[in-house]
Protein backbone atom coordinates (compact mmCIF):
# COMPACT_ATOMS: atom_id res chain seq x y z
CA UNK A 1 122.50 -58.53 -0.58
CA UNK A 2 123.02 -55.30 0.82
CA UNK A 3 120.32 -52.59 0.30
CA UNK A 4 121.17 -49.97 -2.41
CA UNK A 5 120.33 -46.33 -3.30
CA UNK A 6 117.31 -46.20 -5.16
CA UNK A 7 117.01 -43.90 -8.65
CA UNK A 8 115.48 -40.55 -8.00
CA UNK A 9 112.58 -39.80 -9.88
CA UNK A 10 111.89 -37.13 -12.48
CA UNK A 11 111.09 -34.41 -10.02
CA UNK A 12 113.58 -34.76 -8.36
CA UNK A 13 116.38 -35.20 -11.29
CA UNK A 14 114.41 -31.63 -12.61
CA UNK A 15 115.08 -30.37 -9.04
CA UNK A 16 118.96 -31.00 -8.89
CA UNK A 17 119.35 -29.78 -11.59
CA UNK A 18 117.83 -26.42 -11.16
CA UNK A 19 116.26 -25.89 -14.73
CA UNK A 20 113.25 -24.71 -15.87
CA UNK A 21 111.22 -26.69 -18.51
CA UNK A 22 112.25 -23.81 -21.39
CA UNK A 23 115.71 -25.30 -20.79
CA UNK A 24 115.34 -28.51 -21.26
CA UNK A 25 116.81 -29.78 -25.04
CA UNK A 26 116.46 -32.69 -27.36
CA UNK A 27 119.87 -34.23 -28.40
CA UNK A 28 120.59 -33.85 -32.65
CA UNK A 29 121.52 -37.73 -31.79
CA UNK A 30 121.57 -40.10 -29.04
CA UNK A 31 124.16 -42.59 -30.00
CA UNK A 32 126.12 -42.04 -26.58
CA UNK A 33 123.17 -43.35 -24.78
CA UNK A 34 122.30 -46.11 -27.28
CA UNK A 35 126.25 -47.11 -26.93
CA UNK A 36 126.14 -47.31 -23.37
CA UNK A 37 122.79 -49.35 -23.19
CA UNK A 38 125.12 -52.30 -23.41
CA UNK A 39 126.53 -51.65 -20.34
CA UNK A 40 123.52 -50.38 -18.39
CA UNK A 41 121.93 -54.01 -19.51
CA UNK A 42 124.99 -55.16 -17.72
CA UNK A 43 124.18 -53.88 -14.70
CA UNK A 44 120.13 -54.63 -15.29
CA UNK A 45 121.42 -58.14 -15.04
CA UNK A 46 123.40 -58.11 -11.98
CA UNK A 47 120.45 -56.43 -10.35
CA UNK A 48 118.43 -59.00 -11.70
CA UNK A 49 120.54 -61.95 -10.14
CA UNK A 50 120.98 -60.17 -7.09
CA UNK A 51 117.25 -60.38 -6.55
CA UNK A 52 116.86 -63.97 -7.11
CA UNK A 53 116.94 -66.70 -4.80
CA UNK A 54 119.22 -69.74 -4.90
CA UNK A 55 116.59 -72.37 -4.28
CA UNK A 56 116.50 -74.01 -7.40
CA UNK A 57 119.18 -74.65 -10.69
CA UNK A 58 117.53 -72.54 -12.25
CA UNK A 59 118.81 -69.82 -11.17
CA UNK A 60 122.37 -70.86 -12.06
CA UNK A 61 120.82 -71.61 -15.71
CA UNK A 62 119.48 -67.43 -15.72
CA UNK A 63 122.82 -66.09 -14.47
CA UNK A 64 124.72 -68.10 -16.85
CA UNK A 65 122.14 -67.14 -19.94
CA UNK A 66 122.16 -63.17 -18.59
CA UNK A 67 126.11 -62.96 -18.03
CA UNK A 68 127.12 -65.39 -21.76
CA UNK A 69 124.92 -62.92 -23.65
CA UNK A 70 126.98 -59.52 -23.21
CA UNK A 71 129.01 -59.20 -26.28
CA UNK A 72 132.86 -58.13 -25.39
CA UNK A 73 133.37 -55.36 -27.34
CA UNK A 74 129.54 -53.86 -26.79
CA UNK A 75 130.08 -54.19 -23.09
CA UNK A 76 133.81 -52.17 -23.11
CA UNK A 77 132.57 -49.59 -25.32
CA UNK A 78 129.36 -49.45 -23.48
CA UNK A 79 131.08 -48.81 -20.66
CA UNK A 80 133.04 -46.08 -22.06
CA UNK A 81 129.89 -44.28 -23.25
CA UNK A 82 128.54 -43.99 -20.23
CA UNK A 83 131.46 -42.74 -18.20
CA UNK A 84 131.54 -39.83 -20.66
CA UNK A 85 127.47 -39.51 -19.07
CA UNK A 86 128.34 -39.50 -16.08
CA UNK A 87 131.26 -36.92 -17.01
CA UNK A 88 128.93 -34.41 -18.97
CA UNK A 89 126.76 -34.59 -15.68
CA UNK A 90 129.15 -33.22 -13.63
CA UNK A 91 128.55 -29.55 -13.12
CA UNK A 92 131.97 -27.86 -13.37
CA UNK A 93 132.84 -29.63 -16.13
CA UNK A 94 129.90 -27.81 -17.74
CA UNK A 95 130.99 -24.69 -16.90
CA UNK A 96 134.41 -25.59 -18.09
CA UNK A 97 132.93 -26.27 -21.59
CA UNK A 98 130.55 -22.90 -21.37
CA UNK A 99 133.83 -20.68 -20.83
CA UNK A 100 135.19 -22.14 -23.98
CA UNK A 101 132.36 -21.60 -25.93
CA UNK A 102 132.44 -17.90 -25.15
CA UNK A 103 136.07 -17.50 -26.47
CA UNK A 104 136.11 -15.40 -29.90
CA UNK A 105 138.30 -16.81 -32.78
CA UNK A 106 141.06 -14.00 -33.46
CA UNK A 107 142.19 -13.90 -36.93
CA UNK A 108 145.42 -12.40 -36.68
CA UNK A 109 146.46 -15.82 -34.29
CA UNK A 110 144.59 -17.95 -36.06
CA UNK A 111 142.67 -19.20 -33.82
CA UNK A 112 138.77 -20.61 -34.23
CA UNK A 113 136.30 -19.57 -31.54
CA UNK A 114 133.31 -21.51 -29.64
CA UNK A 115 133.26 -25.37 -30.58
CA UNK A 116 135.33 -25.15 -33.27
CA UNK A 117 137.99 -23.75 -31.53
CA UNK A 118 137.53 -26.31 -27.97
CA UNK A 119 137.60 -29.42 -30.89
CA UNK A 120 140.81 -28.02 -32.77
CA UNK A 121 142.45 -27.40 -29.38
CA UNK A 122 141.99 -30.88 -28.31
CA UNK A 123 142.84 -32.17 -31.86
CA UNK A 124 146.22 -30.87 -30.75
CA UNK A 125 146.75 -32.07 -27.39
CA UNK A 126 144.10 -34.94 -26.63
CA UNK A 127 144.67 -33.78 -22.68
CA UNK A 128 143.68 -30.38 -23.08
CA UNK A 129 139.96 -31.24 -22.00
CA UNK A 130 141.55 -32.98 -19.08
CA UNK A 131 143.21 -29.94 -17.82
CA UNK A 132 140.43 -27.44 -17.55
CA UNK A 133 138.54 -26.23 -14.45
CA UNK A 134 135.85 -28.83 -13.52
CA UNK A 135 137.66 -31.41 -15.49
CA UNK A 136 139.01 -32.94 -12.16
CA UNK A 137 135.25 -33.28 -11.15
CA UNK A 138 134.31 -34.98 -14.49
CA UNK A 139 137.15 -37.35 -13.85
CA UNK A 140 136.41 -38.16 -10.11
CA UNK A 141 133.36 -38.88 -10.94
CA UNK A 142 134.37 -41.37 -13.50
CA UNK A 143 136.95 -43.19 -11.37
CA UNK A 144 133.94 -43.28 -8.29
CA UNK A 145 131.49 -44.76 -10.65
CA UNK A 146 134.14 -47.39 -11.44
CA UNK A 147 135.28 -48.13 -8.31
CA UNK A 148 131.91 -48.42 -6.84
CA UNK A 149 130.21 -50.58 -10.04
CA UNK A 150 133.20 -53.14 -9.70
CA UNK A 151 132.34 -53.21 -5.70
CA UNK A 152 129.06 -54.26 -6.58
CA UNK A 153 129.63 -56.56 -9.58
CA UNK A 154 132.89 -57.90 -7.08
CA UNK A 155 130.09 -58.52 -4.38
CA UNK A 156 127.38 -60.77 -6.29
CA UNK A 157 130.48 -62.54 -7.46
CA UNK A 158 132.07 -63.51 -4.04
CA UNK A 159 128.23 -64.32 -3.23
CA UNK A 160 128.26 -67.17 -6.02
CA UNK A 161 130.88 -68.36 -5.02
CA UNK A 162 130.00 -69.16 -1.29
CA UNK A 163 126.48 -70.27 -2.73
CA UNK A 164 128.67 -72.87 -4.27
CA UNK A 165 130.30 -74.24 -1.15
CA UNK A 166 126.69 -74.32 0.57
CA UNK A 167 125.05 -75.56 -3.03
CA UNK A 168 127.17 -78.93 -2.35
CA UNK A 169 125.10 -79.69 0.94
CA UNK A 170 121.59 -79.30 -1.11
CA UNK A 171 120.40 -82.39 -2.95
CA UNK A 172 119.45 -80.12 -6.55
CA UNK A 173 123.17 -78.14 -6.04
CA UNK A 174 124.96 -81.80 -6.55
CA UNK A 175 121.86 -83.29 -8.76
CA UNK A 176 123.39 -83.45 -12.37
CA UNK A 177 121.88 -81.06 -15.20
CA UNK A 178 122.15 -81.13 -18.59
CA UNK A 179 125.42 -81.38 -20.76
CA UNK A 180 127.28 -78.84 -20.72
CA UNK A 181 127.33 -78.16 -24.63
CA UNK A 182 123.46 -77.91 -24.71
CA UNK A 183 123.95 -75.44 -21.93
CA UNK A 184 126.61 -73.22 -23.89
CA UNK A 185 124.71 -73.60 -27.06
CA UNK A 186 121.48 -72.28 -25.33
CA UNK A 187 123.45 -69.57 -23.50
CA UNK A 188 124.36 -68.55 -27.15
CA UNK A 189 120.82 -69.05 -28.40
CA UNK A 190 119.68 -66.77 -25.96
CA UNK A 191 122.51 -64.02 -26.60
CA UNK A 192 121.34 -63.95 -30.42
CA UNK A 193 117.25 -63.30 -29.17
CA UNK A 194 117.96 -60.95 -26.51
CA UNK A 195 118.30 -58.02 -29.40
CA UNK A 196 119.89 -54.29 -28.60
CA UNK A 197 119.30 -52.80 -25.37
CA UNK A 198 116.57 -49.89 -25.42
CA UNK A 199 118.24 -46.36 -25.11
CA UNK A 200 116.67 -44.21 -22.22
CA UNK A 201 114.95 -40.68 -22.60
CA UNK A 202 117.68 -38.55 -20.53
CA UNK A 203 115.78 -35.35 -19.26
CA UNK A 204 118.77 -33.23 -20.94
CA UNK A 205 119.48 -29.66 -19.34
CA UNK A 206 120.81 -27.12 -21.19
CA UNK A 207 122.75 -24.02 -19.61
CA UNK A 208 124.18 -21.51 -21.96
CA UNK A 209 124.36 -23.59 -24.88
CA UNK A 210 125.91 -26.33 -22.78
CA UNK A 211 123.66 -29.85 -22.22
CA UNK A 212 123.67 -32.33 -19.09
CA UNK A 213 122.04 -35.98 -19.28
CA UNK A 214 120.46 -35.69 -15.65
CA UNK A 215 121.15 -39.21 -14.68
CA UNK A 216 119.20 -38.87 -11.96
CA UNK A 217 115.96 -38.02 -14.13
CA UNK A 218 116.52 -41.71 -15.52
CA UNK A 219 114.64 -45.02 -14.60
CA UNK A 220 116.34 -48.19 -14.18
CA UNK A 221 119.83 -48.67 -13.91
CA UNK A 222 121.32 -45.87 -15.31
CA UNK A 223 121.79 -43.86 -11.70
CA UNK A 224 125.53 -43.19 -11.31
CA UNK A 225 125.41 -43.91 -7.67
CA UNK A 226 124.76 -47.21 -9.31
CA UNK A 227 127.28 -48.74 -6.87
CA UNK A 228 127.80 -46.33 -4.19
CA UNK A 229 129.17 -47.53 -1.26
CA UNK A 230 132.74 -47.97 -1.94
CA UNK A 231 136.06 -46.22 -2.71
CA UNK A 232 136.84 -43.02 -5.37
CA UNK A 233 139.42 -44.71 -7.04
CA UNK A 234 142.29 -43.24 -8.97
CA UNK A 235 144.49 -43.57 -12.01
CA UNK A 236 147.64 -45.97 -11.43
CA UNK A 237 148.61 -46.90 -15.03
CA UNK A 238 149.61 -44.38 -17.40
CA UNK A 239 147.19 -46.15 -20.29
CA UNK A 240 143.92 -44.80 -17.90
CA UNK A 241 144.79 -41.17 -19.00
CA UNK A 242 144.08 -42.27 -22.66
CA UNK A 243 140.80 -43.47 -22.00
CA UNK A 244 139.54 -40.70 -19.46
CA UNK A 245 140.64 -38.49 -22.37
CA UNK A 246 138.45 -39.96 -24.95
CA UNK A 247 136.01 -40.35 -22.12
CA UNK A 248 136.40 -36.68 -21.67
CA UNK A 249 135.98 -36.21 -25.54
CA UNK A 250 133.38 -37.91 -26.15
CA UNK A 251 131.40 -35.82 -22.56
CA UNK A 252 132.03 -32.43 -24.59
CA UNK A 253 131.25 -33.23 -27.31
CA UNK A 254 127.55 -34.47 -25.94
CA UNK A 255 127.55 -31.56 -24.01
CA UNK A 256 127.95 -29.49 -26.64
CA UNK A 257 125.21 -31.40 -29.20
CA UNK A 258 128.01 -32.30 -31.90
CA UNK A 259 127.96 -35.66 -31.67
CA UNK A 260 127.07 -38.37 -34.10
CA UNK A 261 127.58 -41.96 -34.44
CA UNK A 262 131.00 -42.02 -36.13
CA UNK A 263 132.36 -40.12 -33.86
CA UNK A 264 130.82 -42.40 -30.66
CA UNK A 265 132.55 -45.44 -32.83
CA UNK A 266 135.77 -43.96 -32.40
CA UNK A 267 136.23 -42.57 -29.37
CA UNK A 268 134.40 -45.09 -27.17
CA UNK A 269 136.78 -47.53 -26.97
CA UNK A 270 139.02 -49.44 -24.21
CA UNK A 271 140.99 -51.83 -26.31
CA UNK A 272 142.42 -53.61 -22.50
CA UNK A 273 138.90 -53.87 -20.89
CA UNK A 274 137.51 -55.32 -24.27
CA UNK A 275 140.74 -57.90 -24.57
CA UNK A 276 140.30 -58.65 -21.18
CA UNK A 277 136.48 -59.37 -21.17
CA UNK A 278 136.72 -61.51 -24.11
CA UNK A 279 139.11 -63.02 -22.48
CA UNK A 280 136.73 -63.62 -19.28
CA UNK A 281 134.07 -64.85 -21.80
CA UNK A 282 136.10 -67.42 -22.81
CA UNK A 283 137.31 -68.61 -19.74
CA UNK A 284 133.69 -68.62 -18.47
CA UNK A 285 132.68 -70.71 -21.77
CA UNK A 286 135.73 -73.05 -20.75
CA UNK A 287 134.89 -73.33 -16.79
CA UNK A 288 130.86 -74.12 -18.11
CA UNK A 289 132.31 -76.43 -20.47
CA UNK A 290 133.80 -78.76 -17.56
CA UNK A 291 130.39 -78.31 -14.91
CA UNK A 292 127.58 -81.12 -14.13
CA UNK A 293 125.51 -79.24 -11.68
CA UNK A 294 124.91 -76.45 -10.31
CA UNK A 295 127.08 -75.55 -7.86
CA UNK A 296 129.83 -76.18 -10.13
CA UNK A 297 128.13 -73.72 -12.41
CA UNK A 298 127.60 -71.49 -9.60
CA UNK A 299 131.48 -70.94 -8.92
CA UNK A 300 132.20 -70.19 -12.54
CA UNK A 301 129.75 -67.56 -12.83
CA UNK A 302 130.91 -66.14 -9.86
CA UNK A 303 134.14 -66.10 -10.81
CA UNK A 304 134.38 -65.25 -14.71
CA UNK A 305 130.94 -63.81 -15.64
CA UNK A 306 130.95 -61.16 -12.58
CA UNK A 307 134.05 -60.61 -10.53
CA UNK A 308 136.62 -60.85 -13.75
CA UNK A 309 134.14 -58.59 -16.02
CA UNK A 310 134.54 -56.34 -12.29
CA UNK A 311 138.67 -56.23 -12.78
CA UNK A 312 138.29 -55.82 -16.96
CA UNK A 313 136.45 -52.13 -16.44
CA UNK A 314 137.99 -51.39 -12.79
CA UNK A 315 141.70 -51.34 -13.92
CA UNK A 316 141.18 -47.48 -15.58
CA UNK A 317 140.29 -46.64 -11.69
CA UNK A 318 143.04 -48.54 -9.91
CA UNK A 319 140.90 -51.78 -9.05
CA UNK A 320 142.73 -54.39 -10.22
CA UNK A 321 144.89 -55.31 -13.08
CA UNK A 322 144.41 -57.25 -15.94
């Protein structure tokens, strides 16, 4: 696999950032990171497999427990969440969002002032975040993050899948393992124990009244140069604009400390990606359901539990369709 990036440390997520420890802030709620856990695990896993060694069937038996146990609609709307991180991160968004804060309200127009008045204008036109200086960053950065996860999910994929060509010259890739049911029913097993994914501690920068996540500050896999190495990607379908919106709505209103769990629930949602991932899971469950060994195994996985999961979150950038 090739090299990637590695995760810059807290220093150096303090240093990009250019903030002073007096300007650092605690979130009222951190449902937008606990949201996009699920999809961060996602990734955990695919670094995970990457890592591993095809030497033994076990390692098809790990990929296909890791890749069964992401639940559809956790893994769309964790995605979601943390595009509108990676959003809020960007820095002229932020001082998009710190312009509107300063407006007044005038009484005499009717019109509110500060948060109030940024949430009631985009109550009346859902695009209005999307057309403010910096937005265009915000969304770039979205489509990139995209683009360049999908490269990297896409890669491991393709890698499974040539594993299982060269898997049928190996005595274990053709040996026969166990039926497939007990294999799907411990997949599922597995799933149920796993339990929620663990929410990071963002380093959170505040500027006038106006907070960043400082992915970089994280550990793990929550870098956005998660998958850097490939194209920007950019909006073909008409649909994408709804969910960069909500992406976008859901990045002010972290940025601006009003969020809460309801709100997360409603806004971070794909309805395509999550059709189309459950749609993966099951074909992956079907394509299981018909292996005997592992490099059978290895070509499902490869096809349904990485490269189509790739296509269901890549369409909003252009990669792929669904």
């Amino acid at each position: 696999m090739r090299p990637h990036l590695a995760l810059a440390g807290l220093a150096a997520g303090l240093a990009a950032t250019t903030v002073s420890a007096e300007s650092l802030a605690q979130p009222k709620d951190n449902a937008l990171e606990r949201q996009a856990a699920s999809y961060i695990q996602f990734r955990e896993d695919v670094a995970a497999l990457e890592a591993m060694p095809f030497n033994n069937a076990e390692v098809t038996r790990e990929a296909h427990r890791r890749l069964a146990a992401h639940d559809s609609a956790a893994l769309s709307s964790g995605w979601v969440a943390y595009a509108a991180l990676v959003a809020a991160d960007q820095p002229g968004f932020a001082e998009a969002l710190e312009k509107e804060l300063d407006k007044k309200p005038n009484k005499r127009k009717g019109e509110l002032g500060g948060i109030d008045g940024l949430m009631s204008a985009v109550a009346q036109d859902p695009a209005y975040l999307r057309k403010l200086p910096g937005a265009d960053d915000a969304v770039k950065a979205v489509l990139a993050m995209t683009v360049q996860d999908g490269a990297r999910i896409t890669e491991l994929g393709e890698a499974y899948k040539t594993q299982a060509y060269a898997l049928q010259k190996t005595s274990w890739g053709k040996a026969k393992i166990s039926p497939s049911q007990t294999r799907l029913d411990e997949a599922a097993t597995y799933g149920r124990s796993r339990g929620a994914p663990a929410a990071p501690v963002l380093v959170r920068a505040e500027n006038n009244g106006v907070l960043a996540p400082a992915l970089a500050s994280a550990r793990g896999q929550w870098a956005a140069d998660w998958g850097a190495g490939a194209d920007e990607g950019k909006m073909t379908e008409k649909n994408a604009e709804v969910v960069i919106d909500r992406i976008l709505n859901l990045a002010a209103r972290y940025s601006t400390n009003s969020l809460n769990p309801k709100i997360v629930e409603v806004y971070a949602q794909n309805t395509k990606s999550e059709r189309c991932l459950s749609m993966a899971k099951l074909t992956l469950d079907q394509c299981i359901a018909a292996t005997r060994t592992p490099y059978e195994e290895a070509f499902c996985l490869g096809e349904h539990g990485l490269k189509d999961v790739a296509t269901c979150t890549g369409w909003v950038a252009g990669a792929g369709s669904s």
